[in-house]
C-alpha atoms as a PDB file:
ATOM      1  CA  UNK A   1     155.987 101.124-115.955  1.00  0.00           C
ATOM      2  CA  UNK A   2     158.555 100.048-113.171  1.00  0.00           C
ATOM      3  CA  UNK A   3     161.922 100.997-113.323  1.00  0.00           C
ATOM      4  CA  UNK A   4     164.598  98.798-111.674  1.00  0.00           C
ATOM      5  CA  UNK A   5     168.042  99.785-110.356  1.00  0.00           C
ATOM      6  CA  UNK A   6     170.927  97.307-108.293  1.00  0.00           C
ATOM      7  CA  UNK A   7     173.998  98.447-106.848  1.00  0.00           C
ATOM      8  CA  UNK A   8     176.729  97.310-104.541  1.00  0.00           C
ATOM      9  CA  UNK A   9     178.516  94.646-106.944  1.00  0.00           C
ATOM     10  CA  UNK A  10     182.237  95.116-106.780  1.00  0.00           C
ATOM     11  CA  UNK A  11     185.219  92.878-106.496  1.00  0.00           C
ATOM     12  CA  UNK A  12     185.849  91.020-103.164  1.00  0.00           C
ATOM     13  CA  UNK A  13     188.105  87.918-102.183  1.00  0.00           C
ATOM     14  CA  UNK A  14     187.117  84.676-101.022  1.00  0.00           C
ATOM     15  CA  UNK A  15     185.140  84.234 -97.672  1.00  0.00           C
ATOM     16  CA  UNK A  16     184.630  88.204 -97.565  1.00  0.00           C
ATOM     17  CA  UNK A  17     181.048  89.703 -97.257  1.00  0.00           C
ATOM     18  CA  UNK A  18     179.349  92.462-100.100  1.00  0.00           C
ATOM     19  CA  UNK A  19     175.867  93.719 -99.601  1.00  0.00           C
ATOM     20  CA  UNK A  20     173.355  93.950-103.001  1.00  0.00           C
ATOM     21  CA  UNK A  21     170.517  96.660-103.047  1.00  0.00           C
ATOM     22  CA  UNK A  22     167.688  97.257-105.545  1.00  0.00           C
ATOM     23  CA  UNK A  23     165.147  99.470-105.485  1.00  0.00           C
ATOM     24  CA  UNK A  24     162.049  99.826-107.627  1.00  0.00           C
ATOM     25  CA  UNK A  25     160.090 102.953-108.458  1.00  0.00           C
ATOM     26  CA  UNK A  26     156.967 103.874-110.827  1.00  0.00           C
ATOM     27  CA  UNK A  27     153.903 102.260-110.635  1.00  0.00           C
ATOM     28  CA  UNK A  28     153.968  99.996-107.960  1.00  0.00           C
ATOM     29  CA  UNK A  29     150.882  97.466-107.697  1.00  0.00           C
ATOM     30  CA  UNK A  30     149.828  95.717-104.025  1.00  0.00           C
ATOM     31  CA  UNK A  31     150.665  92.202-105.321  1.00  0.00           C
ATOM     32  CA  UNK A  32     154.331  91.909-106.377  1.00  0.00           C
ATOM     33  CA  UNK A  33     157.655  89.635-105.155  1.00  0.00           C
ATOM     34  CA  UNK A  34     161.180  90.947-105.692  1.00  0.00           C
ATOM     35  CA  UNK A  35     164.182  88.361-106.357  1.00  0.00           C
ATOM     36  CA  UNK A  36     167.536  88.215-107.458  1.00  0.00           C
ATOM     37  CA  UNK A  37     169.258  86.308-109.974  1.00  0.00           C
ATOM     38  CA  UNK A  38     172.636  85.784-111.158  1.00  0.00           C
ATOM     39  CA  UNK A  39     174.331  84.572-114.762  1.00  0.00           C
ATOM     40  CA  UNK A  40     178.131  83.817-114.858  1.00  0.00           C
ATOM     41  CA  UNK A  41     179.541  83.690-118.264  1.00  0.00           C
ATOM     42  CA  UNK A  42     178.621  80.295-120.968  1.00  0.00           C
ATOM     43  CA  UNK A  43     175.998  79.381-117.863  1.00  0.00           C
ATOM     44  CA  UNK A  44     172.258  80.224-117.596  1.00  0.00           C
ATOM     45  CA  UNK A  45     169.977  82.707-115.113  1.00  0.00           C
ATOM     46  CA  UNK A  46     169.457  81.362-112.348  1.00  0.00           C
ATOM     47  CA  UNK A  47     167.926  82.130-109.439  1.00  0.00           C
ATOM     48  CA  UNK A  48     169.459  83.027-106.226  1.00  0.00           C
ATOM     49  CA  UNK A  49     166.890  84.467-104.021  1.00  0.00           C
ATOM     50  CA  UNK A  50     163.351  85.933-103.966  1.00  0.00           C
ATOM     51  CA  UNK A  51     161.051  87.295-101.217  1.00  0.00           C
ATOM     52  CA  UNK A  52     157.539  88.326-101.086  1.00  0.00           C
ATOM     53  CA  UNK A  53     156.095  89.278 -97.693  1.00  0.00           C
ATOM     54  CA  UNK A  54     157.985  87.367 -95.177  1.00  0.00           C
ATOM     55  CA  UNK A  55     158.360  84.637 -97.823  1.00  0.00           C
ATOM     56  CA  UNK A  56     161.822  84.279 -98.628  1.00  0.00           C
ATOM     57  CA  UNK A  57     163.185  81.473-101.932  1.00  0.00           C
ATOM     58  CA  UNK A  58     167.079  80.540-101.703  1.00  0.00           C
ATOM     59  CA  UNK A  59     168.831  78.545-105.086  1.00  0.00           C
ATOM     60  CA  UNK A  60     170.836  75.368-103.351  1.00  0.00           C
ATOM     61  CA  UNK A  61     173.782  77.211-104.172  1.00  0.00           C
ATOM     62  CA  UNK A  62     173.632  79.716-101.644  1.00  0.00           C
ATOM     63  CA  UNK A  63     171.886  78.912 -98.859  1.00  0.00           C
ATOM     64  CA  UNK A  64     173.401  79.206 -95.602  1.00  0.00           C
ATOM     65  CA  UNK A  65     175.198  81.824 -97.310  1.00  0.00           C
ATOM     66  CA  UNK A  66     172.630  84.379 -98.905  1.00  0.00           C
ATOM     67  CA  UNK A  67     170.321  86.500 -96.897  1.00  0.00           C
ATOM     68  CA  UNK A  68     167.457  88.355 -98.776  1.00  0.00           C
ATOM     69  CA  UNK A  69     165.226  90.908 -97.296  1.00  0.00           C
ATOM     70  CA  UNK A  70     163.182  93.699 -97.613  1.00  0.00           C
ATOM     71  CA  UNK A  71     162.429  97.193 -96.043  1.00  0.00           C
ATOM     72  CA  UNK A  72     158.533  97.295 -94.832  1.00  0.00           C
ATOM     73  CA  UNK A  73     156.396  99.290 -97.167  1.00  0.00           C
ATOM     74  CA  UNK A  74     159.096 100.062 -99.424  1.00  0.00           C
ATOM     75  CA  UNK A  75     160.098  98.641-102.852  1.00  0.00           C
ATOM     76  CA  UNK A  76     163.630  98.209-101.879  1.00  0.00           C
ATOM     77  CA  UNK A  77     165.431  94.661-101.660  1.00  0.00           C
ATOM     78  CA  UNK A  78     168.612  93.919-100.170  1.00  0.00           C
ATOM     79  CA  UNK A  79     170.736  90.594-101.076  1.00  0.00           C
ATOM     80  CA  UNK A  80     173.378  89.695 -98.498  1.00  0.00           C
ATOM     81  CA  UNK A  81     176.283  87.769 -99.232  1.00  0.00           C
ATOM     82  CA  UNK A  82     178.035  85.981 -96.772  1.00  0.00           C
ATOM     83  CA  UNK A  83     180.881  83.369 -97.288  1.00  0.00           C
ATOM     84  CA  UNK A  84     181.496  84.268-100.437  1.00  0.00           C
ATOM     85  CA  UNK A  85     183.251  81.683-103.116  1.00  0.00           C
ATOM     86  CA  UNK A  86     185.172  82.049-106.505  1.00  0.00           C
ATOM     87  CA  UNK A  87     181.947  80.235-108.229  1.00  0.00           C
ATOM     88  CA  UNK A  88     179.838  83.220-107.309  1.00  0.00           C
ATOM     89  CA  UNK A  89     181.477  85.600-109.456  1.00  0.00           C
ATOM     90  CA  UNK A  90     178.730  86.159-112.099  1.00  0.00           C
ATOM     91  CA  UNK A  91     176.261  89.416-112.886  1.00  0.00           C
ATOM     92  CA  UNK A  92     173.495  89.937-110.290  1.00  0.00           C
ATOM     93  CA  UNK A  93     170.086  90.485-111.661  1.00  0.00           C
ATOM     94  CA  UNK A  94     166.889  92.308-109.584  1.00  0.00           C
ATOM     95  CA  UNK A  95     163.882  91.203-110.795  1.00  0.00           C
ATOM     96  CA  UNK A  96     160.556  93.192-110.203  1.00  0.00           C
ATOM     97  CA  UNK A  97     157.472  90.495-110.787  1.00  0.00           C
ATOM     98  CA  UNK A  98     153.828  92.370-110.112  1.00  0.00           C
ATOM     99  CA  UNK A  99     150.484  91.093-110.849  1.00  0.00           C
ATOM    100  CA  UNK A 100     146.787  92.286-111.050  1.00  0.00           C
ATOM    101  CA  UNK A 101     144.053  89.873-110.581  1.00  0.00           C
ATOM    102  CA  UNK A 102     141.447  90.462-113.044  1.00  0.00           C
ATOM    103  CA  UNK A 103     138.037  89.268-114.191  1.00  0.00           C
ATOM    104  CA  UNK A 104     139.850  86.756-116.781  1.00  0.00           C
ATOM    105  CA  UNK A 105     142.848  85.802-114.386  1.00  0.00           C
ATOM    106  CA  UNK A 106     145.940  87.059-113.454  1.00  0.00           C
ATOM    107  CA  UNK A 107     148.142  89.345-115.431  1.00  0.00           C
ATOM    108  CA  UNK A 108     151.784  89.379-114.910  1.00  0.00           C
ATOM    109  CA  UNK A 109     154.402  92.590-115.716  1.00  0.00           C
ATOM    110  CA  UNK A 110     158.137  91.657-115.292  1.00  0.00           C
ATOM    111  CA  UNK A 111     160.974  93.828-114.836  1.00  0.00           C
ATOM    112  CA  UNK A 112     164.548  93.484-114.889  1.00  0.00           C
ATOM    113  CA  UNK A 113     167.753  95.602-113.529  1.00  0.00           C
ATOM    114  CA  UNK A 114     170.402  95.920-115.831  1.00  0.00           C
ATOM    115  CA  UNK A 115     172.787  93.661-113.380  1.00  0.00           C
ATOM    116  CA  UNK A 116     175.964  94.392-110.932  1.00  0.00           C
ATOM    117  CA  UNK A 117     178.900  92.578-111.493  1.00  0.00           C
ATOM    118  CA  UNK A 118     180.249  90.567-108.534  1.00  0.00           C
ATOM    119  CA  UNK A 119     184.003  89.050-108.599  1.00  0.00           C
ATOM    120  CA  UNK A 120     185.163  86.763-105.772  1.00  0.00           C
ATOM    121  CA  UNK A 121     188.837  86.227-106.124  1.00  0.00           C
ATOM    122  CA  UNK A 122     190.696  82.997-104.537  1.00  0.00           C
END
């Protein structure tokens, strides 16, 4: 079992900067990629970054804007947020995706944060 935790949401105005952190712990397997995602209310998850290695993912919305990374040999992901705009108020999901490779294929276990709200103001 993996446990998931974000921090750092808060409210912020336009243009302004905020820094997201998540850290996994528990049973941690070699193969694994760490993203974020966001949901703002009546709209669906999307995805805003994701990096695995020195393989880094960016949704349209925010690139440019978004930086993802991650500290070497830890399970600790950082998402920051540049530029910010009123449209990127929503709750900011870490997701924790690890797989095992076994004789049948591979196996996938998914785990989710239980979100940080971020609120740009105009």
């Amino acid at each position: 079992q993996v446990q998931v935790a974000e921090s750092g949401g808060g409210l912020v105005q336009a243009g302004e900067s905020l820094t997201l952190s998540c850290v996994a712990s528990g049973s941690i397997f070699f193969h694994n990629v760490m993203g974020w995602y966001r949901q703002a209310p009546g709209k669906e998850r999307e995805l805003v970054a994701s990096i695995r290695g020195i393989d880094t993912e960016y949704g349209e919305a925010v690139k440019g804007r978004f930086t993802i990374a991650r500290e070497i040999g830890k399970n600790t992901a950082y998402l920051h947020m540049n530029r910010l705009k009123p449209e990127d108020t929503a709750v900011y999901y870490c997701k924790f995706l690890q797989w095992r490779i076994m004789a049948d294929g591979r196996r996938d276990y998914e785990y989710w944060g239980q979100g940080t709200q971020v609120t740009v103001s105009s």
